[in-house]
C-alpha atoms as a PDB file:
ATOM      1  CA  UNK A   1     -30.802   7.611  16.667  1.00  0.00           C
ATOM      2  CA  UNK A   2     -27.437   7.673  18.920  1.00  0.00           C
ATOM      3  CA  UNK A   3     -24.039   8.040  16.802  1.00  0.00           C
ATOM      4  CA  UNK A   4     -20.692   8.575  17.325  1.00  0.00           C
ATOM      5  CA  UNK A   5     -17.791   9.352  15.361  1.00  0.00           C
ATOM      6  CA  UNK A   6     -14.411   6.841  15.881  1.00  0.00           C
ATOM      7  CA  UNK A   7     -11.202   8.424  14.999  1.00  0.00           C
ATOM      8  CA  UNK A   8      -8.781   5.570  15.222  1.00  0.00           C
ATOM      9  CA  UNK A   9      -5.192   6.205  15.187  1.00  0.00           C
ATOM     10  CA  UNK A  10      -4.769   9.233  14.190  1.00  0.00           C
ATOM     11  CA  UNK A  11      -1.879  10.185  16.146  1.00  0.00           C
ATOM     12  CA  UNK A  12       0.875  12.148  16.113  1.00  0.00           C
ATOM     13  CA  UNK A  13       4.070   9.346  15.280  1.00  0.00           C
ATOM     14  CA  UNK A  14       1.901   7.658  13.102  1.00  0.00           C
ATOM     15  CA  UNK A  15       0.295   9.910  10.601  1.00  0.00           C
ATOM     16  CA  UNK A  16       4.046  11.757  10.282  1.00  0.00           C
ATOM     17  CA  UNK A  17       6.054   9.286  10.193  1.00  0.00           C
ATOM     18  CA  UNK A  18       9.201   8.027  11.594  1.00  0.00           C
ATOM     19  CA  UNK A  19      12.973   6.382  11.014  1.00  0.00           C
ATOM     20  CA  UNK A  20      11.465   3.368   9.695  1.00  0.00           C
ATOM     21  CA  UNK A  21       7.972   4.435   8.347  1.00  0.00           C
ATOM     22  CA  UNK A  22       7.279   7.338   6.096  1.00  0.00           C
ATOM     23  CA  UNK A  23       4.182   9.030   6.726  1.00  0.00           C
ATOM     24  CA  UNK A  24       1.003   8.713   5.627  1.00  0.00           C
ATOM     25  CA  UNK A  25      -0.880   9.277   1.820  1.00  0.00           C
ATOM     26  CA  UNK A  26      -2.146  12.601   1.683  1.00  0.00           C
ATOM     27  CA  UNK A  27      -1.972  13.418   5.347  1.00  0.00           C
ATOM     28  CA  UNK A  28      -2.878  17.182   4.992  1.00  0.00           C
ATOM     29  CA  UNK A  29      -6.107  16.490   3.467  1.00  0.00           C
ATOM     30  CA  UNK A  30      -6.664  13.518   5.387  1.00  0.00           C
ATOM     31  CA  UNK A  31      -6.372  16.114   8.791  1.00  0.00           C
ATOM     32  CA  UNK A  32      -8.694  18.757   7.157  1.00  0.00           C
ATOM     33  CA  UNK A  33     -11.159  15.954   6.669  1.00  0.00           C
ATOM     34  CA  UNK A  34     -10.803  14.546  10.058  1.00  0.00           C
ATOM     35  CA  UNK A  35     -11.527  17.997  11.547  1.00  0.00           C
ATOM     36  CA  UNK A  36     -14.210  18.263   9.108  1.00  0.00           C
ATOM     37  CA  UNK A  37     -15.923  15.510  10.333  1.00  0.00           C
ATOM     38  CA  UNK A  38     -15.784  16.439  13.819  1.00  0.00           C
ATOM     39  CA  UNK A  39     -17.287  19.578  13.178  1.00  0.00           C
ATOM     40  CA  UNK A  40     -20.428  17.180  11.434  1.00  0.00           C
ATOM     41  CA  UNK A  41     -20.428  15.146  14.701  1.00  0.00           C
ATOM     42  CA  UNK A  42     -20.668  18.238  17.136  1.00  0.00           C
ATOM     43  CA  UNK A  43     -23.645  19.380  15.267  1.00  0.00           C
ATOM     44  CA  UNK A  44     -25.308  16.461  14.820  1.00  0.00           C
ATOM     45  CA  UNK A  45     -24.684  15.776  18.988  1.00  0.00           C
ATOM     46  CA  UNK A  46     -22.460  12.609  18.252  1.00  0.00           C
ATOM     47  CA  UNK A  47     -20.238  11.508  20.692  1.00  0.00           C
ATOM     48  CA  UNK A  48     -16.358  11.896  19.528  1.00  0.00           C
ATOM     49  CA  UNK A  49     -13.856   9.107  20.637  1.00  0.00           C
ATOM     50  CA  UNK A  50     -10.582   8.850  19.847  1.00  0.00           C
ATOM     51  CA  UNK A  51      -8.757   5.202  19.822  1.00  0.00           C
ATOM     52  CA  UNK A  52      -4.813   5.282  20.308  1.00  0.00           C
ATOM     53  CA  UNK A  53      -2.554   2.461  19.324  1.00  0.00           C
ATOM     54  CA  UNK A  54      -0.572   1.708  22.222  1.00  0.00           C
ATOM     55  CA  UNK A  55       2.209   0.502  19.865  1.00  0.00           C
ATOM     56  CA  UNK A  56       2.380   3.812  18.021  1.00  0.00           C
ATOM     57  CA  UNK A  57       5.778   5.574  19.695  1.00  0.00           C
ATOM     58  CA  UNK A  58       5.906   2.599  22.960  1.00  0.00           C
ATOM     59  CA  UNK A  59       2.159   4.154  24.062  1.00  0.00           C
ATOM     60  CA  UNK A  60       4.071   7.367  25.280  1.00  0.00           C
ATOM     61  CA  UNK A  61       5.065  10.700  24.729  1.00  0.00           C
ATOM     62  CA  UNK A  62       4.236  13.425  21.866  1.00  0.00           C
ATOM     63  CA  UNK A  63       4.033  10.676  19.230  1.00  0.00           C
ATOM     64  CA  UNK A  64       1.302   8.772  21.015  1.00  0.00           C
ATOM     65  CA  UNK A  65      -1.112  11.358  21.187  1.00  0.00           C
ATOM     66  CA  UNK A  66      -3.775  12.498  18.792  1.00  0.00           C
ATOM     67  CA  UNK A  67      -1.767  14.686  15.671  1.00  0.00           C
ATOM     68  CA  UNK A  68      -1.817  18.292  16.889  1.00  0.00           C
ATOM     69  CA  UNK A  69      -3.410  19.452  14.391  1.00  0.00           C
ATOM     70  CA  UNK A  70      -6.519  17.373  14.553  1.00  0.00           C
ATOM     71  CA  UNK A  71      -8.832  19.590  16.780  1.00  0.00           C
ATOM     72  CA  UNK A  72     -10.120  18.102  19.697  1.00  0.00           C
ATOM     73  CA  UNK A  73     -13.777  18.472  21.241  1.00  0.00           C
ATOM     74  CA  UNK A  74     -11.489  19.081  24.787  1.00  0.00           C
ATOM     75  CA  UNK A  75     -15.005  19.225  26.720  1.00  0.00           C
ATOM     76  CA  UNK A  76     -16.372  16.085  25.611  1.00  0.00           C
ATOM     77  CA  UNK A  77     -14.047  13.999  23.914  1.00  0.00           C
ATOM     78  CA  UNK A  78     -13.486   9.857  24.847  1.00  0.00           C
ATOM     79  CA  UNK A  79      -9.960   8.416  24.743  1.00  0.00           C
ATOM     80  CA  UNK A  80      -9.527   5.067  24.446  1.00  0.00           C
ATOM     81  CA  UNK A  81      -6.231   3.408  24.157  1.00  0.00           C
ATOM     82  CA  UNK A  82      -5.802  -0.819  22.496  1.00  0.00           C
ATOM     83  CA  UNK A  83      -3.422  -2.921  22.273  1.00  0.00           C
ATOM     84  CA  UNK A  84      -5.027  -4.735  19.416  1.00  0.00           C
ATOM     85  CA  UNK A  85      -5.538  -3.950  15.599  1.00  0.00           C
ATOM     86  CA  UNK A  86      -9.166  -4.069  16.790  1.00  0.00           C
ATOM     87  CA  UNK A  87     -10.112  -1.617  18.568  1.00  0.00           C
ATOM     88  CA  UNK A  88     -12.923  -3.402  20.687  1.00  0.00           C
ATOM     89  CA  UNK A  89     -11.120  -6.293  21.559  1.00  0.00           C
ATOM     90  CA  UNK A  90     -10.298  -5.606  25.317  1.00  0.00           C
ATOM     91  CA  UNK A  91     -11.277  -2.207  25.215  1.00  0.00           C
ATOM     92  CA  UNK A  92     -14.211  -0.520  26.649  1.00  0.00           C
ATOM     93  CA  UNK A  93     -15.230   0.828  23.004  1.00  0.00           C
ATOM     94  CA  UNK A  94     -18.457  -1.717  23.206  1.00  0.00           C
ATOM     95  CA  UNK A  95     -19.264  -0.766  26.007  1.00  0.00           C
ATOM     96  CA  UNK A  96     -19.223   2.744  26.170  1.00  0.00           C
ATOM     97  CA  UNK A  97     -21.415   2.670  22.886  1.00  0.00           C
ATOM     98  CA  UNK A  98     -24.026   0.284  24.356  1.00  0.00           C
ATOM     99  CA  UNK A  99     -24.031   2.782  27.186  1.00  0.00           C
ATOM    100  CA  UNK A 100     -24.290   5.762  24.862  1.00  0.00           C
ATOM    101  CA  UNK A 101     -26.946   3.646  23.164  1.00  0.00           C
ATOM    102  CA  UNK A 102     -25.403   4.484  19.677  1.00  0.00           C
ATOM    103  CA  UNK A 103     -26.209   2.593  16.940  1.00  0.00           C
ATOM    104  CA  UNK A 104     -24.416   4.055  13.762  1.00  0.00           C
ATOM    105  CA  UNK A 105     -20.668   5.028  13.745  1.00  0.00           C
ATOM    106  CA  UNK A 106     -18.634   7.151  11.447  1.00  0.00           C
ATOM    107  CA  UNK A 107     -15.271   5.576  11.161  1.00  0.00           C
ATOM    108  CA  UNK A 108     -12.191   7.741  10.280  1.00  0.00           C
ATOM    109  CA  UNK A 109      -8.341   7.655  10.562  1.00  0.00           C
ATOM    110  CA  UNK A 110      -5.135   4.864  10.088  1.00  0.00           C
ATOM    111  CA  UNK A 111      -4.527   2.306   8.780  1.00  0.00           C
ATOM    112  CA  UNK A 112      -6.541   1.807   6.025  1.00  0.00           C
ATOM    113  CA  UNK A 113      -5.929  -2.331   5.477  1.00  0.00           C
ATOM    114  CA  UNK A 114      -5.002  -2.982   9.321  1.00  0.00           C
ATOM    115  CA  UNK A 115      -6.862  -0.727  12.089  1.00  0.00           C
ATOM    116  CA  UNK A 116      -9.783   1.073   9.796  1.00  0.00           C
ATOM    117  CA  UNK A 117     -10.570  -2.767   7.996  1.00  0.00           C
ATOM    118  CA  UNK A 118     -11.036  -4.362  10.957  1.00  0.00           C
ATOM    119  CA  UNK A 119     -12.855  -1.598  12.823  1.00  0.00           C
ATOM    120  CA  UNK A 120     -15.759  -1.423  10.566  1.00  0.00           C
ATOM    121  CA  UNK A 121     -15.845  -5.418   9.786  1.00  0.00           C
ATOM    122  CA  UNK A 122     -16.236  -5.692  14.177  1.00  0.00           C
ATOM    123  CA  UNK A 123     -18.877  -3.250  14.108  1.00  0.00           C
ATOM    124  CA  UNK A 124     -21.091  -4.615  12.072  1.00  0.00           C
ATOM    125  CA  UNK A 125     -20.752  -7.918  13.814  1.00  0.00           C
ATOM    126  CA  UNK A 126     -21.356  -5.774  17.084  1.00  0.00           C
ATOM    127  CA  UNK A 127     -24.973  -4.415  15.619  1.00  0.00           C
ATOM    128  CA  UNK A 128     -23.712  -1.380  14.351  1.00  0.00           C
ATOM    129  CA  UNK A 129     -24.034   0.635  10.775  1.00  0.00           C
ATOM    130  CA  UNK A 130     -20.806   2.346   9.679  1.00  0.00           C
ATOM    131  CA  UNK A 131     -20.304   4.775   7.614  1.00  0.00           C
ATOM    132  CA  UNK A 132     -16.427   4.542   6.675  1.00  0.00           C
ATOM    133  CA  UNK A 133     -15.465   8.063   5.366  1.00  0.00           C
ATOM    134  CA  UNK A 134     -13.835   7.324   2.352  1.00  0.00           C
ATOM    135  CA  UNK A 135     -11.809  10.290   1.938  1.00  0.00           C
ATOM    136  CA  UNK A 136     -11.410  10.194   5.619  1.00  0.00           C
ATOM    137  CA  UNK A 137      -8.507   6.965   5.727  1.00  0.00           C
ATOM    138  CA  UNK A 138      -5.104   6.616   4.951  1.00  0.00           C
ATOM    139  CA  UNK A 139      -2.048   4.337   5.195  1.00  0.00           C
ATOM    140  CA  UNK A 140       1.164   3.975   3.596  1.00  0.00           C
ATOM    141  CA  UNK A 141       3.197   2.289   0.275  1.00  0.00           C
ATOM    142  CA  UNK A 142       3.915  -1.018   0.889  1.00  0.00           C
ATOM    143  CA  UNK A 143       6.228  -3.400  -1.424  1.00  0.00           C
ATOM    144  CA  UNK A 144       2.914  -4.775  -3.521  1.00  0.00           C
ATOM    145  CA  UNK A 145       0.446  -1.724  -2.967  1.00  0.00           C
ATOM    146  CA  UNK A 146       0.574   2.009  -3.458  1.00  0.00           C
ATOM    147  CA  UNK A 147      -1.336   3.684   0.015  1.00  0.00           C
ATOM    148  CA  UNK A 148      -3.782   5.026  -2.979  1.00  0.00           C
ATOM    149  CA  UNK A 149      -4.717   1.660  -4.844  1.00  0.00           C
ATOM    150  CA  UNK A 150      -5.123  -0.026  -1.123  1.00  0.00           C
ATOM    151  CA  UNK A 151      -7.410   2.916  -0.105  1.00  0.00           C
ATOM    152  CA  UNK A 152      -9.513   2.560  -3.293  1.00  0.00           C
ATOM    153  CA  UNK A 153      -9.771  -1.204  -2.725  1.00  0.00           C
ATOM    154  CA  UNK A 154     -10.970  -0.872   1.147  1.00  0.00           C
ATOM    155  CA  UNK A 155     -13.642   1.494  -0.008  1.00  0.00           C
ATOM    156  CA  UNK A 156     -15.240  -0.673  -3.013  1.00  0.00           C
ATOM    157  CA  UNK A 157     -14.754  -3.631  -0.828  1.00  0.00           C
ATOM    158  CA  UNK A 158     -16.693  -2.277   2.426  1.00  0.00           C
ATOM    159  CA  UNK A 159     -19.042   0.058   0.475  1.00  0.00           C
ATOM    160  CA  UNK A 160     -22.529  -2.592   1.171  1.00  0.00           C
ATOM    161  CA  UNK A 161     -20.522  -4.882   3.574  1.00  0.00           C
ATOM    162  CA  UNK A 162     -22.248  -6.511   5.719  1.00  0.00           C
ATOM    163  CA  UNK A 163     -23.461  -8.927   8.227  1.00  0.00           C
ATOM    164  CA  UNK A 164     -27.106  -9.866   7.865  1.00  0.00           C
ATOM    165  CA  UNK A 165     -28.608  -6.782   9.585  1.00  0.00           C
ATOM    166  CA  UNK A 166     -25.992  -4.321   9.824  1.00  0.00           C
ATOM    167  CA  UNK A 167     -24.131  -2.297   6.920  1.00  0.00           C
ATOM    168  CA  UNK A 168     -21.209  -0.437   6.116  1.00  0.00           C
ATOM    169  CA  UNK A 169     -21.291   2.360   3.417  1.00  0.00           C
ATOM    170  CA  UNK A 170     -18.428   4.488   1.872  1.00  0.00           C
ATOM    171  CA  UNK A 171     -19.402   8.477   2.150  1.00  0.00           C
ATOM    172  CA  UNK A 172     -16.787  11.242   1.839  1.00  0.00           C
ATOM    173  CA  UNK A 173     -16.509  14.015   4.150  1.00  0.00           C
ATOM    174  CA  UNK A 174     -18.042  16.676   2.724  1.00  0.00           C
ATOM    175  CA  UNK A 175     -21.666  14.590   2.796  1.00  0.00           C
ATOM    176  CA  UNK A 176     -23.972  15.194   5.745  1.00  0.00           C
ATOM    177  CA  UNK A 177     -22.471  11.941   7.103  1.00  0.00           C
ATOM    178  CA  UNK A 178     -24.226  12.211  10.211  1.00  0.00           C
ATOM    179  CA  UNK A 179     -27.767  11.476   8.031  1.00  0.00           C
ATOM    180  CA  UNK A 180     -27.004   7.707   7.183  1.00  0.00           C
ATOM    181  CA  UNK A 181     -28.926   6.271   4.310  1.00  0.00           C
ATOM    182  CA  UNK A 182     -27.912   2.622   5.259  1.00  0.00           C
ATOM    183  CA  UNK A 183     -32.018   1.514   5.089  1.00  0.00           C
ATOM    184  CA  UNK A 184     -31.722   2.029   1.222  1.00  0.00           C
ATOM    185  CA  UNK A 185     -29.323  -1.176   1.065  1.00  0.00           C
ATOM    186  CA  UNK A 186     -31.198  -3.419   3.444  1.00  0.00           C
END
């Protein structure tokens, strides 16, 4: 079985913060669990991409790029930058993992309810199982929702999604993530 790992959005502006956005819920740990994870994938010989926001800081400078202290695979990591909250829509994400022939993806990074939601509802309509790191997300207040309540809805909620063939579970980062136990819900 091919996997990869998709850290979307965790960049620099975004996950600190800015004039008009504070940053995100529990960012430290959220950073230790991202680098966590990518330790998990290099073991397990998963392929590491990285998907940028190209609205995050105008799609330039410091603030665009991954947070600095997220470590990097430098050798053999894939950057891949979207316009969209999705990150496959007019991206080469699909492509690259039909290439890659992966079939299971980890999912990690921002925004829980906008960019993570959407990446692991598209990936199960693309054929893939997901295994949303539940410890492993983050976002911010909003006027209705504390970052913590919508985090704790998006994991019951896409724990078991699915569509027909394909599943997403809810792991945290400290499970062998990179052994997926999506056949026990099909």
């Amino acid at each position: 079985m091919k996997q990869a790992l998709l850290v979307i959005d965790a960049q620099q502006q975004l996950m600190d913060g800015h004039q008009e956005e504070p940053e995100v819920f529990q960012k430290k740990r959220l950073i230790d669990n991202i680098n966590s994870v990518i330790e998990q994938a290099l073991e397990a010989r998963a392929a590491v991409i990285f998907v940028r926001d190209k609205d995050v800081a105008n799609g330039q400078g410091a603030g665009f790029q991954v947070h600095n202290d997220i470590n990097i695979p430098t050798d053999t990591a894939i950057f891949i930058d979207k316009k969209a909250t999705n990150a496959f829509y007019k991206t080469d994400l699909l492509q690259i993992l039909k290439d890659k022939q992966v079939t299971h993806l980890v999912l990690m990074g921002c925004k829980t309810e906008h960019c993570i939601d959407t990446a692991v509802r598209a990936a199960t309509v693309y054929g893939f199982d997901v295994t949303l790191i539940g410890d492993g997300h983050s976002t911010t207040d909003s006027k209705i929702l504390s970052a913590e309540k919508k985090i704790a809805h998006h994991n019951e909620v896409l724990h078991g999604h699915y569509n027909l063939d394909n599943f997403s579970v809810v792991r945290n980062a400290q499970e062998h993530v990179f052994e997926p136990n999506h056949d026990q819900y099909r």
